[in-house]
C-alpha atoms as a PDB file:
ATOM      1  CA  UNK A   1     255.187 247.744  57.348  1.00  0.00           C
ATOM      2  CA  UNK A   2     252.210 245.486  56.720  1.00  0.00           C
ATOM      3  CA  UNK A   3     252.413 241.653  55.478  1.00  0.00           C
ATOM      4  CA  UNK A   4     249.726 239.953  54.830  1.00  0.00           C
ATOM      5  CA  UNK A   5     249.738 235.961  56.065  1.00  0.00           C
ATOM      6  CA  UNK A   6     247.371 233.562  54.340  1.00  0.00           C
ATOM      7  CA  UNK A   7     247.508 229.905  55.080  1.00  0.00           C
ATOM      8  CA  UNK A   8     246.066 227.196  52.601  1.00  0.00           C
ATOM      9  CA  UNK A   9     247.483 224.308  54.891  1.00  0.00           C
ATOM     10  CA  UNK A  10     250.502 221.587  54.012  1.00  0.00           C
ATOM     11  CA  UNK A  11     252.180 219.876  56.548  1.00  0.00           C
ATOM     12  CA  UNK A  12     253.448 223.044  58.481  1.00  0.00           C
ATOM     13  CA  UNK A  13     249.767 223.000  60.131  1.00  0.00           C
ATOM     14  CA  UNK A  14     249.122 219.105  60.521  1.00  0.00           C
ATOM     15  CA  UNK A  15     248.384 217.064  63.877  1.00  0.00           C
ATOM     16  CA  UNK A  16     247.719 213.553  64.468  1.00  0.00           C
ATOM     17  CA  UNK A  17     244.593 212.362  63.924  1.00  0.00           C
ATOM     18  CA  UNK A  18     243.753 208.846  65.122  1.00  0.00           C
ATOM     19  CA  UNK A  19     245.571 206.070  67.140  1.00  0.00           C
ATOM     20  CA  UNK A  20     246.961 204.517  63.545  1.00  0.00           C
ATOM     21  CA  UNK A  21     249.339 208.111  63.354  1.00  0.00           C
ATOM     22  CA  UNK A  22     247.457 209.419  60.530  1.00  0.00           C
ATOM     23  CA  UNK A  23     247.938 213.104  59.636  1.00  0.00           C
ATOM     24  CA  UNK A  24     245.530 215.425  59.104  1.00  0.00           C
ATOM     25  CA  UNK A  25     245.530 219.283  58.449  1.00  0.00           C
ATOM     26  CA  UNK A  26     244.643 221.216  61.672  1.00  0.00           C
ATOM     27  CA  UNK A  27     244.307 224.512  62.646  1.00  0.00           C
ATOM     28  CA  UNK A  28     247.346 226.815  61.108  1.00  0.00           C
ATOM     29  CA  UNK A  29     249.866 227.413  63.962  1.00  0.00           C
ATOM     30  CA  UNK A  30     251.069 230.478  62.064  1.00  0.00           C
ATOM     31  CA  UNK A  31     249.513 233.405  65.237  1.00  0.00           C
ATOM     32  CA  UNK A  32     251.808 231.131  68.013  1.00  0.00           C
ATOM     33  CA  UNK A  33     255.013 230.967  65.810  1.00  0.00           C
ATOM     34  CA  UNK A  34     254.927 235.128  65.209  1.00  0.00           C
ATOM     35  CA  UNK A  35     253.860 235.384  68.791  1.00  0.00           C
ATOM     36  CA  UNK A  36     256.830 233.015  70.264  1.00  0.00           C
ATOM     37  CA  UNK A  37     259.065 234.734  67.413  1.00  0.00           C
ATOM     38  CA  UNK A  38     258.331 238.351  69.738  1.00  0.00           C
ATOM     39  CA  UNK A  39     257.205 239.739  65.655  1.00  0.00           C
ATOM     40  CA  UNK A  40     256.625 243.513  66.276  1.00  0.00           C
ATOM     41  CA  UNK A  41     255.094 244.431  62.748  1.00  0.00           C
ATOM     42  CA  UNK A  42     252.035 244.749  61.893  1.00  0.00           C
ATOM     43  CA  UNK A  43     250.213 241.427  60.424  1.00  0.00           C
ATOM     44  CA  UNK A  44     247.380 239.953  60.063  1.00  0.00           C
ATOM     45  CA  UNK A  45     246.227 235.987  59.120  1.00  0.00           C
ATOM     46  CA  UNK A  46     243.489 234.500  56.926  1.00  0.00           C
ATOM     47  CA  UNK A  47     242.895 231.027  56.037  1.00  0.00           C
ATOM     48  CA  UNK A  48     241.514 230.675  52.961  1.00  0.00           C
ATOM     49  CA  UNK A  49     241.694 226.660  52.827  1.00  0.00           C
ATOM     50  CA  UNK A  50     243.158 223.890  54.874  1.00  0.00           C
ATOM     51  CA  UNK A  51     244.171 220.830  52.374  1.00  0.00           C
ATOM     52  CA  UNK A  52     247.146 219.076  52.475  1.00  0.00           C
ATOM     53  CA  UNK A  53     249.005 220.267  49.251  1.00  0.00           C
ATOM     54  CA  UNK A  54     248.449 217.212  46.664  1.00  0.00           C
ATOM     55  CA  UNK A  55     244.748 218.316  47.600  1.00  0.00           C
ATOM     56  CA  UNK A  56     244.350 221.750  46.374  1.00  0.00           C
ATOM     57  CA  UNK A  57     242.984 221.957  43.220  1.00  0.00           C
ATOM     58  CA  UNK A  58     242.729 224.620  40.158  1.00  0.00           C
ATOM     59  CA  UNK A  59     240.075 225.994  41.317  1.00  0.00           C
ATOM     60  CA  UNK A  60     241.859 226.347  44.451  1.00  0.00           C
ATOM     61  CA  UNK A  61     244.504 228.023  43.293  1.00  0.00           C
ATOM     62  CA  UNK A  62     242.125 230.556  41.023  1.00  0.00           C
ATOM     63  CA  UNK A  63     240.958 231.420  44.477  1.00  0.00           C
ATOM     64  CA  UNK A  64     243.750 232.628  45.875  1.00  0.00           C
ATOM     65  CA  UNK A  65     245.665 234.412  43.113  1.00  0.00           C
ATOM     66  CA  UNK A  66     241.689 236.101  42.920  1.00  0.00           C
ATOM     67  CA  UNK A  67     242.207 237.033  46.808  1.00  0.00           C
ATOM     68  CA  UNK A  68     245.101 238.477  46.168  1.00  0.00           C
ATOM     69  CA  UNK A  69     245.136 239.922  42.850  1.00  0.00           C
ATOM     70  CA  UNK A  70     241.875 242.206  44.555  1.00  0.00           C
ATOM     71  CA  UNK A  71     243.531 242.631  47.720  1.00  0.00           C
ATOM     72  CA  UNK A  72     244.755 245.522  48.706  1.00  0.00           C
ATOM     73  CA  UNK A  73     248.068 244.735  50.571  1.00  0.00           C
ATOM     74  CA  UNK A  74     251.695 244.259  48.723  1.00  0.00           C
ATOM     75  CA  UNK A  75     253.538 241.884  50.819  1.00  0.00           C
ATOM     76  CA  UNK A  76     252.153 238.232  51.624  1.00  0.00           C
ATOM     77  CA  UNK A  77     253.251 235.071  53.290  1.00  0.00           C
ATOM     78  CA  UNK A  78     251.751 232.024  51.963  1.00  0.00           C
ATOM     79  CA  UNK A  79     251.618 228.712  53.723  1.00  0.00           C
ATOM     80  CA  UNK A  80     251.290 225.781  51.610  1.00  0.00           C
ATOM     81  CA  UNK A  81     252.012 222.559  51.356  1.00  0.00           C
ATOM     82  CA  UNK A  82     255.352 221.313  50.027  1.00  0.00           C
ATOM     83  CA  UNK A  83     254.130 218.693  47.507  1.00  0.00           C
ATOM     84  CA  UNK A  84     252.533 221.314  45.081  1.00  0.00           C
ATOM     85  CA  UNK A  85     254.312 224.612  46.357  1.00  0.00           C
ATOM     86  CA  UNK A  86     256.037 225.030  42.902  1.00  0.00           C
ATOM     87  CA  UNK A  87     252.116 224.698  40.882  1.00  0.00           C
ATOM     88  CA  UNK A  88     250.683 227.444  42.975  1.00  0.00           C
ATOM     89  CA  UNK A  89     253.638 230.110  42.815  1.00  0.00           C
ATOM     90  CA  UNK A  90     253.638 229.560  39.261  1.00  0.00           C
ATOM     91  CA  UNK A  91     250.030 230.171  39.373  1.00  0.00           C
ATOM     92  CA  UNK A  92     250.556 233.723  41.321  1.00  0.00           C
ATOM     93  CA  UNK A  93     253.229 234.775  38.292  1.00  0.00           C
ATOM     94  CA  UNK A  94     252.317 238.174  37.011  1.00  0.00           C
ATOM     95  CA  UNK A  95     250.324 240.097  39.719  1.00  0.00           C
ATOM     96  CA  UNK A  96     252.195 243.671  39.363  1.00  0.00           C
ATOM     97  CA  UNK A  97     253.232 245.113  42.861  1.00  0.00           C
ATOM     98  CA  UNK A  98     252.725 242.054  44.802  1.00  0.00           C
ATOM     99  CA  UNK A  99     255.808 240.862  47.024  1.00  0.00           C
ATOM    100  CA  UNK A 100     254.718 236.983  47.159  1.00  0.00           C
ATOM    101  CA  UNK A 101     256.805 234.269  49.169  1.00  0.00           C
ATOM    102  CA  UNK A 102     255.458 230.980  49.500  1.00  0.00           C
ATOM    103  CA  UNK A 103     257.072 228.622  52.086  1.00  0.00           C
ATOM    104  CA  UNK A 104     256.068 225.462  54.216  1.00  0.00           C
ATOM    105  CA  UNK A 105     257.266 222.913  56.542  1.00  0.00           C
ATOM    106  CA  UNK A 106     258.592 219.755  56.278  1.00  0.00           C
ATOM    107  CA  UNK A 107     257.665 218.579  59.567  1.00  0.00           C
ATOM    108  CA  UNK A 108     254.463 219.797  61.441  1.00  0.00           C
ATOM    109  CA  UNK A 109     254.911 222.899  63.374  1.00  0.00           C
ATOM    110  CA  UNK A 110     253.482 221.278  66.535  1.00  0.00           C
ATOM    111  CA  UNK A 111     256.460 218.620  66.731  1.00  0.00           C
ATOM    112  CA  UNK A 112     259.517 219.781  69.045  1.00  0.00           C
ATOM    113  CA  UNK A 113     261.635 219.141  65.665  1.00  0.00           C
ATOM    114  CA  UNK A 114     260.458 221.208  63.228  1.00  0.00           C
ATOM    115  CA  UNK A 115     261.418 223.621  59.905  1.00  0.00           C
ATOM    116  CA  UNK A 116     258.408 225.194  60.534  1.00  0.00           C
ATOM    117  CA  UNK A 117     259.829 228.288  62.311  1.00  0.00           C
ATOM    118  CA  UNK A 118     262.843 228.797  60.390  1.00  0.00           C
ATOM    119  CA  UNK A 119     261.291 228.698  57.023  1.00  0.00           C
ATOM    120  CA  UNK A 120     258.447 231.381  58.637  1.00  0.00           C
ATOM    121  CA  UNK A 121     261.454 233.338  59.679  1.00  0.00           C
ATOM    122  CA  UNK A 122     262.913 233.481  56.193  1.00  0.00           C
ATOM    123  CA  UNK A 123     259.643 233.989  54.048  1.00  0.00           C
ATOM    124  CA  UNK A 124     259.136 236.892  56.935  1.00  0.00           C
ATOM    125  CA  UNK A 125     262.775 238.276  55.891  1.00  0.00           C
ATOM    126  CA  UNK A 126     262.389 237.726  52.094  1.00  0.00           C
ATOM    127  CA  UNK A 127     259.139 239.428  51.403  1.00  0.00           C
ATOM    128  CA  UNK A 128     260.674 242.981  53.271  1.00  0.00           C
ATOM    129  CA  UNK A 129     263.491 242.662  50.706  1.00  0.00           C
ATOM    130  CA  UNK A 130     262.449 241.269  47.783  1.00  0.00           C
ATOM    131  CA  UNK A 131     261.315 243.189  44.033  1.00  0.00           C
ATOM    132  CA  UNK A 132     257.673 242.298  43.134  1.00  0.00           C
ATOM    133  CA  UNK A 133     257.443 238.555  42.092  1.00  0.00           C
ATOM    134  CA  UNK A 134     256.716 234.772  43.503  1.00  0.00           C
ATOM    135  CA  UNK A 135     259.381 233.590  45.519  1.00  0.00           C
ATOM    136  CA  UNK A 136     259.585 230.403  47.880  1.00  0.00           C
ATOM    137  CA  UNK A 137     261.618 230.115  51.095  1.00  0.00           C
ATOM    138  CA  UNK A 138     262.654 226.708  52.273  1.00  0.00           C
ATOM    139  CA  UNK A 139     265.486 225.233  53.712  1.00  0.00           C
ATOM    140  CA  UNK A 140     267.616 228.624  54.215  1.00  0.00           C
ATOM    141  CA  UNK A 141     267.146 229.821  50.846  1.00  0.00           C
ATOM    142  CA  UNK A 142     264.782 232.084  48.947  1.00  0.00           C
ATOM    143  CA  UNK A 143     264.477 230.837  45.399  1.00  0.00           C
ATOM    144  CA  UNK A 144     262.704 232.753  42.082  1.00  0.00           C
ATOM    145  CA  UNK A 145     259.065 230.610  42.392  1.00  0.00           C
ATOM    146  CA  UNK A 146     260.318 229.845  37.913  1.00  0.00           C
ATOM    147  CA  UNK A 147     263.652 228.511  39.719  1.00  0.00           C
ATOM    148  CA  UNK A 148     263.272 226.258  42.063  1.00  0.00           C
ATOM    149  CA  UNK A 149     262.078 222.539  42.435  1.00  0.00           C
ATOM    150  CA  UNK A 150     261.639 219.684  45.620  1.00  0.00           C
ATOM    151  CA  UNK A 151     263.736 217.228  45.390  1.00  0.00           C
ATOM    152  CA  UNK A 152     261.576 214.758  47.162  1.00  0.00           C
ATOM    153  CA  UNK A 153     264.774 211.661  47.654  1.00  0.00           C
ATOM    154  CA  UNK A 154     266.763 214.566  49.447  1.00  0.00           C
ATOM    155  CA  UNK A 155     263.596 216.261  51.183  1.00  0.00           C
ATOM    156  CA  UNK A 156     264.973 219.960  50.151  1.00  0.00           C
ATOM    157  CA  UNK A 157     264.290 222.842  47.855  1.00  0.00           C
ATOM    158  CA  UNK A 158     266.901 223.429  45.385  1.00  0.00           C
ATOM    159  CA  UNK A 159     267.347 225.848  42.233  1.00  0.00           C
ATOM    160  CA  UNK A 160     266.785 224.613  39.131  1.00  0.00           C
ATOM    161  CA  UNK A 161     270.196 223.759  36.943  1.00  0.00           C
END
């Protein structure tokens, strides 16, 4: 087994970056959370951007279903940012044989309090199981990438009525 981790940024990879506690994306903690998490499959990482979510663009997101659509694994993990998680997997709809899961972190993965390695955990779990398709793990669930939407006053994921 073989999954493919990209990372595009999003709050799972931010650090402080000045005395005022501003935010900024850093380098993606993604290699230490598999490492810490003992993963004994074989992976491998690439960062194709590092924007906070409300950043990326469409030409960002031509990029990566590009990247993918001509590479040659089948399962990927995609780090993202929360805010626009929903645009990009609907963006990556329709690449045949590709086992896509999209998830993030509310919190940075660097703070002692953190989603981040739980929703890794999850995405890592859903892409070994899942058909072909987008899919986003967050907050303990794996949701269709067509059924799902943040509810940003309750901070969560949550399926689509």
């Amino acid at each position: 087994m073989f999954i493919r981790f990209v990372t595009t940024g999003g709050t799972i990879d931010k650090i402080y970056f000045d005395d005022m506690s501003q935010f900024e994306v850093g380098d993606s903690q993604l290699r230490h959370i598999l490492s810490e998490g003992l993963a004994t499959f074989d992976y491998d990482v690439i960062s194709l951007f590092q924007k906070d979510s409300l950043d990326i663009t469409a030409d960002d997101r031509a990029k990566l279903r590009h990247f993918l659509q001509n590479d040659d694994a089948s399962m990927y993990v995609i780090t993202h940012g929360t805010d626009t998680m929903t645009e990009t997997a609907a963006e990556l709809q329709g690449l045949p044989g590709k086992k896509i899961v999209l998830t993030g972190a509310l919190s940075p993965a660097r703070f002692r309090s953190t989603d981040a390695v739980f929703n890794v955990g999850m995405a890592v779990a859903a892409v070994q199981r899942v058909s072909p398709g987008v899919y986003i793990a967050m907050n303990g669930q794996v949701f269709a990438a067509d059924a799902v939407v943040k509810n940003r006053a309750e901070n969560r994921f949550e399926a689509l009525d």
